[in-house]
C-alpha atoms as a PDB file:
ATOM      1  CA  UNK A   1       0.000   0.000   0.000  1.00  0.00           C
ATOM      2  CA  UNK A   2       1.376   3.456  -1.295  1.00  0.00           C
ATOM      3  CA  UNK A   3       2.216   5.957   1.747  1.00  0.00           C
ATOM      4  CA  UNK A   4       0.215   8.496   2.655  1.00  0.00           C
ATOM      5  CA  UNK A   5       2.203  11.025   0.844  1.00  0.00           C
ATOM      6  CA  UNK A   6       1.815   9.026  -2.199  1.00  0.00           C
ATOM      7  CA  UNK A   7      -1.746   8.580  -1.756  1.00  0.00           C
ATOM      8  CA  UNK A   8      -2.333  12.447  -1.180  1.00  0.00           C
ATOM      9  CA  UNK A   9      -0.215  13.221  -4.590  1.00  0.00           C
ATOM     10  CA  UNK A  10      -2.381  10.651  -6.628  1.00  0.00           C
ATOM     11  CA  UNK A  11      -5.335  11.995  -5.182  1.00  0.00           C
ATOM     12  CA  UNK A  12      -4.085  15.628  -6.355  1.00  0.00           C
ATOM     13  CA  UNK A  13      -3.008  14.207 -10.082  1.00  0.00           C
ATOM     14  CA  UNK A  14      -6.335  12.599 -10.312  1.00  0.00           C
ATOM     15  CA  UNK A  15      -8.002  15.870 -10.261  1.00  0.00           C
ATOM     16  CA  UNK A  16      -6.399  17.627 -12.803  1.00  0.00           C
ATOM     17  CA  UNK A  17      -7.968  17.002 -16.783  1.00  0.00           C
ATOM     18  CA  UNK A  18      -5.422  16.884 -19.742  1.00  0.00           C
ATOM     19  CA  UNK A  19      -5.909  14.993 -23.311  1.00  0.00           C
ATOM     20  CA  UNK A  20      -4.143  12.013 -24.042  1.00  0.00           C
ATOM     21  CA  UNK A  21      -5.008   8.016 -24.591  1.00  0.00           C
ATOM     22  CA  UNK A  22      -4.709   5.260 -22.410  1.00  0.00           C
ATOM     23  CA  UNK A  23      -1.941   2.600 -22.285  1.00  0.00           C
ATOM     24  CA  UNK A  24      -2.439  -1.117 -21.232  1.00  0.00           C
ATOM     25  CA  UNK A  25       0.905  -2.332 -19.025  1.00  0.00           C
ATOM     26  CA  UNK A  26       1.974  -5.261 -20.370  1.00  0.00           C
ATOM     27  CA  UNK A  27       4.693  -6.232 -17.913  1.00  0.00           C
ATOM     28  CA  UNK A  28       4.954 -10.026 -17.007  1.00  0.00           C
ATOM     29  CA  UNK A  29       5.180 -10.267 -12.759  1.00  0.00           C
ATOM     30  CA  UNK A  30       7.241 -12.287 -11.202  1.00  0.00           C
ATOM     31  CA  UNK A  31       3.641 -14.417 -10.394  1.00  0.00           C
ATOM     32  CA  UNK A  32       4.126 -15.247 -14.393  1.00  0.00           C
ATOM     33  CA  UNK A  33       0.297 -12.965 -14.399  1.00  0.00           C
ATOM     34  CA  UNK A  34       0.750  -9.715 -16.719  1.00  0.00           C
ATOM     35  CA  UNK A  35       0.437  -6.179 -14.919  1.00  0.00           C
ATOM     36  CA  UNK A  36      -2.451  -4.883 -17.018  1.00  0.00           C
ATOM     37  CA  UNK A  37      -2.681  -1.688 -15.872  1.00  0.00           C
ATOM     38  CA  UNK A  38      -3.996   1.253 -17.510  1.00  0.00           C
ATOM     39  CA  UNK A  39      -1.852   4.817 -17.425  1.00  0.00           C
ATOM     40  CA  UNK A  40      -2.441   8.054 -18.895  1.00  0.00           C
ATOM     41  CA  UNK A  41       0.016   8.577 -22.171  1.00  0.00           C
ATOM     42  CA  UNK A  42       0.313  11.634 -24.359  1.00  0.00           C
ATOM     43  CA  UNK A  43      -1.226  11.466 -27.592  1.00  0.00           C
ATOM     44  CA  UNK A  44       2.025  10.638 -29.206  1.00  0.00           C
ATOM     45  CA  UNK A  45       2.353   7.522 -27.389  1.00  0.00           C
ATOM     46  CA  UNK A  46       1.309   4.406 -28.760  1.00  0.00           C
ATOM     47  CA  UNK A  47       0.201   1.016 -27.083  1.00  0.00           C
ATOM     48  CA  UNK A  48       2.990  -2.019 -27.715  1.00  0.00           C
ATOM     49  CA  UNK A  49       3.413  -5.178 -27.239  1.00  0.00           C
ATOM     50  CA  UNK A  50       6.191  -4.508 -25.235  1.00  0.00           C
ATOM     51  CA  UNK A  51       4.997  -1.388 -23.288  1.00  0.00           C
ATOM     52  CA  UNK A  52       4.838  -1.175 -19.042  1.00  0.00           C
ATOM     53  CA  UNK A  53       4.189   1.191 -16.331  1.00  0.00           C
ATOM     54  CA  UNK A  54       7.718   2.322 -16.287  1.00  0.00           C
ATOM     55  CA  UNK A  55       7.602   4.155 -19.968  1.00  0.00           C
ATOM     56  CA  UNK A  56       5.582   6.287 -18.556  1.00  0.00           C
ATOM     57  CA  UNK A  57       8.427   8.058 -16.170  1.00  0.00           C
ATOM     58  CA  UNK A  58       8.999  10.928 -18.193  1.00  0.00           C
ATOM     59  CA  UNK A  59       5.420  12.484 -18.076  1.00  0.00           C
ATOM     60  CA  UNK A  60       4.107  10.763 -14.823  1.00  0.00           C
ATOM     61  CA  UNK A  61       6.599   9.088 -12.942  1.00  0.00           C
ATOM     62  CA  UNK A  62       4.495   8.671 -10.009  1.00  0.00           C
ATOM     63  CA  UNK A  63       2.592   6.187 -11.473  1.00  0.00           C
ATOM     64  CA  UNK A  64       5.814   4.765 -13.279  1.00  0.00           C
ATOM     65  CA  UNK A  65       5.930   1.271 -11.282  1.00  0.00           C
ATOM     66  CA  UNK A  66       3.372  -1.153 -11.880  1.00  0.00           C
ATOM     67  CA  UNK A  67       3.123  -1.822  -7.735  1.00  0.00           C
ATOM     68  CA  UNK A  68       1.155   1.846  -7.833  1.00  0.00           C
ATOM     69  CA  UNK A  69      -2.421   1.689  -8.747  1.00  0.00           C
ATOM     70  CA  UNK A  70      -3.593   2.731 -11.772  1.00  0.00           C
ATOM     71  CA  UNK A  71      -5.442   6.080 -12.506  1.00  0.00           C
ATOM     72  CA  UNK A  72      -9.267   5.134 -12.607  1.00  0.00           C
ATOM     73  CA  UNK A  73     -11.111   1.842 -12.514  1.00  0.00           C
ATOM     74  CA  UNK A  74     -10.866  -0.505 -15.710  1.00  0.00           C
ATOM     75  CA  UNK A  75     -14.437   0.228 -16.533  1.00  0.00           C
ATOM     76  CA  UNK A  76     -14.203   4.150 -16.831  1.00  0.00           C
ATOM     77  CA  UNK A  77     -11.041   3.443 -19.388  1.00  0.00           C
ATOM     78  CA  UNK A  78     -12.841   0.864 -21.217  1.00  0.00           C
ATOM     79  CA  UNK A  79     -15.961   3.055 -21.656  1.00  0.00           C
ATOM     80  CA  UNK A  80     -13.344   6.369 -22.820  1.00  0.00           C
ATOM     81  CA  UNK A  81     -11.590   4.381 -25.236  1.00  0.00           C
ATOM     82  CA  UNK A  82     -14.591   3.321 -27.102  1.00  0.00           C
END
């Protein structure tokens, strides 16, 4: 479980609005199960096979790690991306 300092920041980044897509994690765990969560990307990025929570450090590296949840529930994304 983040810290509370984490959680307040997240709470904070969650508020703010910006354009961009959303990016499916594709990291394999160490349980063998892949990450799967969703982050926030600029509109330049593009989803890959090969993509994971840490290619996101350079315009939100607080959610850079796939331990950190991700941004909103899998639902909400699904129904934005459609």
């Amino acid at each position: 479980m983040p810290n509370l300092s984490l959680q307040l920041s997240l709470r904070r980044e969650d508020k703010k609005t910006s354009i961009g897509n959303w990016i499916q994690c594709q990291e394999v765990l160490d349980t063998g199960a892949i990450c799967g969560k969703w982050r926030r990307a600029p509109l330049f990025v593009v989803q890959s096979s090969d993509w994971d929570c840490s290619c996101s450090v350079l315009w939100d590296p607080i959610r850079a790690d796939c331990a950190v949840p991700q941004f909103l529930h899998h639902s909400v994304i699904i129904k934005s991306t459609i």
